[in-house]
Protein backbone atom coordinates (compact mmCIF):
# COMPACT_ATOMS: atom_id res chain seq x y z
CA UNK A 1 -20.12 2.97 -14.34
CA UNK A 2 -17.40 1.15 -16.21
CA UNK A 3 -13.99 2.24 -17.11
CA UNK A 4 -11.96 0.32 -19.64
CA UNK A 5 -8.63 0.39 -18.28
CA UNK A 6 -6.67 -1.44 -20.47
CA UNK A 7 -7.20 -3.38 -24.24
CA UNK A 8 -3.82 -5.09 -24.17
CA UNK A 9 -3.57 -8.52 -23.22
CA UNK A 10 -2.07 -8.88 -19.63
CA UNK A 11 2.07 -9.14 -20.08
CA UNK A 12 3.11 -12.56 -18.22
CA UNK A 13 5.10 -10.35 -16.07
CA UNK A 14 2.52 -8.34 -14.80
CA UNK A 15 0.04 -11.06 -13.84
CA UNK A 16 3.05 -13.26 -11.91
CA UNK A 17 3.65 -9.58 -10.29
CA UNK A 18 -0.01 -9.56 -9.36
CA UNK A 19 -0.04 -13.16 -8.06
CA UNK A 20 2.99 -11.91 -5.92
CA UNK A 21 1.40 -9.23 -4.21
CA UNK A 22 1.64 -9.85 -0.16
CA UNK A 23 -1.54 -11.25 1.18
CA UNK A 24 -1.58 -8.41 3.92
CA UNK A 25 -1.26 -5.94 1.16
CA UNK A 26 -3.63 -3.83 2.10
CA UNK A 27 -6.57 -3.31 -0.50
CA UNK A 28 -9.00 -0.06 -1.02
CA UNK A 29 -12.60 -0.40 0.09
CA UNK A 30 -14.94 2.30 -2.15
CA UNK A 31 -17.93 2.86 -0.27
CA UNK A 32 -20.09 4.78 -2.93
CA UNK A 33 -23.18 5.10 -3.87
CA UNK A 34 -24.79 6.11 -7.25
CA UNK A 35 -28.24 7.88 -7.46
CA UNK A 36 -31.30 5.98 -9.11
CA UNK A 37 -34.44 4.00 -8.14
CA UNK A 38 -32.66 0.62 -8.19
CA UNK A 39 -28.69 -0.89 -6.47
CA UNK A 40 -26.23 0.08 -8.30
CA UNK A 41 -22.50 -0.30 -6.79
CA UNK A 42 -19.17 1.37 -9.19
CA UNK A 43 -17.03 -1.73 -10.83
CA UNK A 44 -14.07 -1.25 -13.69
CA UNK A 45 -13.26 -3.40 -16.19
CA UNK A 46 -9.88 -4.67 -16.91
CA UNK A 47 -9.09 -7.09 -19.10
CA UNK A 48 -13.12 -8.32 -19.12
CA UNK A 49 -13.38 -9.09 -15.54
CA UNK A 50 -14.44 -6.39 -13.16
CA UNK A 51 -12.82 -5.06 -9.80
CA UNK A 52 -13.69 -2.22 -7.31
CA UNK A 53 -12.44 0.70 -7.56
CA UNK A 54 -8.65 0.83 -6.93
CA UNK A 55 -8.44 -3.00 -7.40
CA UNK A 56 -8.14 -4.07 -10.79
CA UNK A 57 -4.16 -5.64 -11.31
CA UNK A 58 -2.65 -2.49 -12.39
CA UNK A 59 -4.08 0.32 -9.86
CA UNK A 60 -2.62 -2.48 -7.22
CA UNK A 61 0.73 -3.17 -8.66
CA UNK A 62 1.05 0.81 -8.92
CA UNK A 63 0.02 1.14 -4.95
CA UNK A 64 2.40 -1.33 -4.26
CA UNK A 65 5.55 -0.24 -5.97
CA UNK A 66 5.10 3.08 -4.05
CA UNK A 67 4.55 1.51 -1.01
CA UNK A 68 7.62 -0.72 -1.59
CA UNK A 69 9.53 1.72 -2.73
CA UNK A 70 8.71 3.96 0.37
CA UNK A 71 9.51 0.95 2.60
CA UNK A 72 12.84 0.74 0.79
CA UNK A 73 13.45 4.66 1.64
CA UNK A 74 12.47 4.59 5.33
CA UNK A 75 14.89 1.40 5.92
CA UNK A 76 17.72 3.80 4.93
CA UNK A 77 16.55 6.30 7.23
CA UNK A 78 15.92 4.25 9.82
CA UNK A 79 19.43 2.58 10.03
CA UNK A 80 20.46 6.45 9.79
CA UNK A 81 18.53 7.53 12.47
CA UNK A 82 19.76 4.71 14.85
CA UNK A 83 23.11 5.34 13.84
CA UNK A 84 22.87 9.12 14.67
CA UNK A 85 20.53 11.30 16.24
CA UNK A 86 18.09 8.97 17.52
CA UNK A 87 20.74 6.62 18.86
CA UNK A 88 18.98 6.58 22.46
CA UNK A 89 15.44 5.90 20.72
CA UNK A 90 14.60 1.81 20.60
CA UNK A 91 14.35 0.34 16.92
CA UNK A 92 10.15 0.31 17.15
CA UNK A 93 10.11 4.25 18.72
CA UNK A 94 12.27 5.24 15.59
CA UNK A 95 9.72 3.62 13.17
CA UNK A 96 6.93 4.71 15.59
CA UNK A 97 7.94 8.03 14.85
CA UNK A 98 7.74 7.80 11.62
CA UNK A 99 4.32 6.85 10.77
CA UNK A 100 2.42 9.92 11.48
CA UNK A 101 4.46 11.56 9.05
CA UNK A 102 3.70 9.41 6.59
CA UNK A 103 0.38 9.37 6.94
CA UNK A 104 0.15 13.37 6.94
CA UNK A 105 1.89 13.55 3.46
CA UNK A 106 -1.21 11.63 2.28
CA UNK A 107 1.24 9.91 0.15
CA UNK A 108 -0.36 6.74 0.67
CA UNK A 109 -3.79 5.52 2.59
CA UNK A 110 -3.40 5.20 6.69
CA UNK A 111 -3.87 1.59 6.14
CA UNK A 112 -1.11 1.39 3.50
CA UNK A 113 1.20 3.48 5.89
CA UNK A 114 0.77 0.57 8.79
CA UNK A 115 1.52 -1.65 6.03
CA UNK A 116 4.60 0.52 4.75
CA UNK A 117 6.24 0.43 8.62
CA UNK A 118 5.50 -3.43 9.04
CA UNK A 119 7.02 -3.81 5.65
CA UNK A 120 10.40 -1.55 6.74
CA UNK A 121 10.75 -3.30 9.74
CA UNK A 122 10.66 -6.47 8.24
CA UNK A 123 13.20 -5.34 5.37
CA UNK A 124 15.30 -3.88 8.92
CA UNK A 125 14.38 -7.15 11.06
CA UNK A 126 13.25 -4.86 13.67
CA UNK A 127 10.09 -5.54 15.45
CA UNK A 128 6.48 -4.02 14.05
CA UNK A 129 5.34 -1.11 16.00
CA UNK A 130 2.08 -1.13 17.65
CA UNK A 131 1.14 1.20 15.86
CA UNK A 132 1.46 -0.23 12.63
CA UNK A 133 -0.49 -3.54 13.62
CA UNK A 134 -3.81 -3.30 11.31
């Protein structure tokens, strides 16, 4: 199946964006299959080259900026949080804490979560919970 996502040329901005993305940013893996004698595997096509599902330039700049932005968020609460009621928790128990949360508000994919809490601790300079380790 292919989806047209876009018709517009790429903006300039939005493929240096893309070229930024972090490396350990983590990417979705669509496991589907589509009925039929022969293969067939689910592609979309952006701006005539095809990606998974999930992966084309915008669907990851999207998944990004929330993740970033929810990195952003928890770095706030998490200098709260050590300044107040979880004062006798260490820096990675406070983010430790925090990750099953985020995962249960389905928010985000589990393995964009882990990334989420090794992107807040860097943004804290706090070390990356076990937990979060991919």
């Amino acid at each position: 199946m292919n989806i047209e996502l876009g018709d517009k040329p790429q903006d300039e901005s939005e493929a240096a964006l893309f070229a930024a993305l972090p490396i350990d940013f983590p990417r979705p893996s669509n496991l589907g299959a589509v009925s039929g004698a022969q293969p067939k595997f689910s592609m979309n096509r952006y701006q005539g080259r095809f990606y998974s599902p999930g992966c084309s330039p915008p669907e990851l700049l999207e998944r990004w900026n929330n993740c970033e932005d929810l990195a952003q968020q928890l770095a706030v609460t998490s200098l709260d949080s050590k300044a107040g009621k979880r004062s006798h928790m260490s820096e990675t128990e406070i983010l430790d804490q925090y990750l099953p949360r985020l995962i249960a508000t389905g928010w985000v994919s589990e393995s964009e979560a882990r990334w989420v809490m090794r992107r807040t601790a860097e943004l804290l300079g706090w070390q990356i919970p076990p937990s979060a380790v991919p």
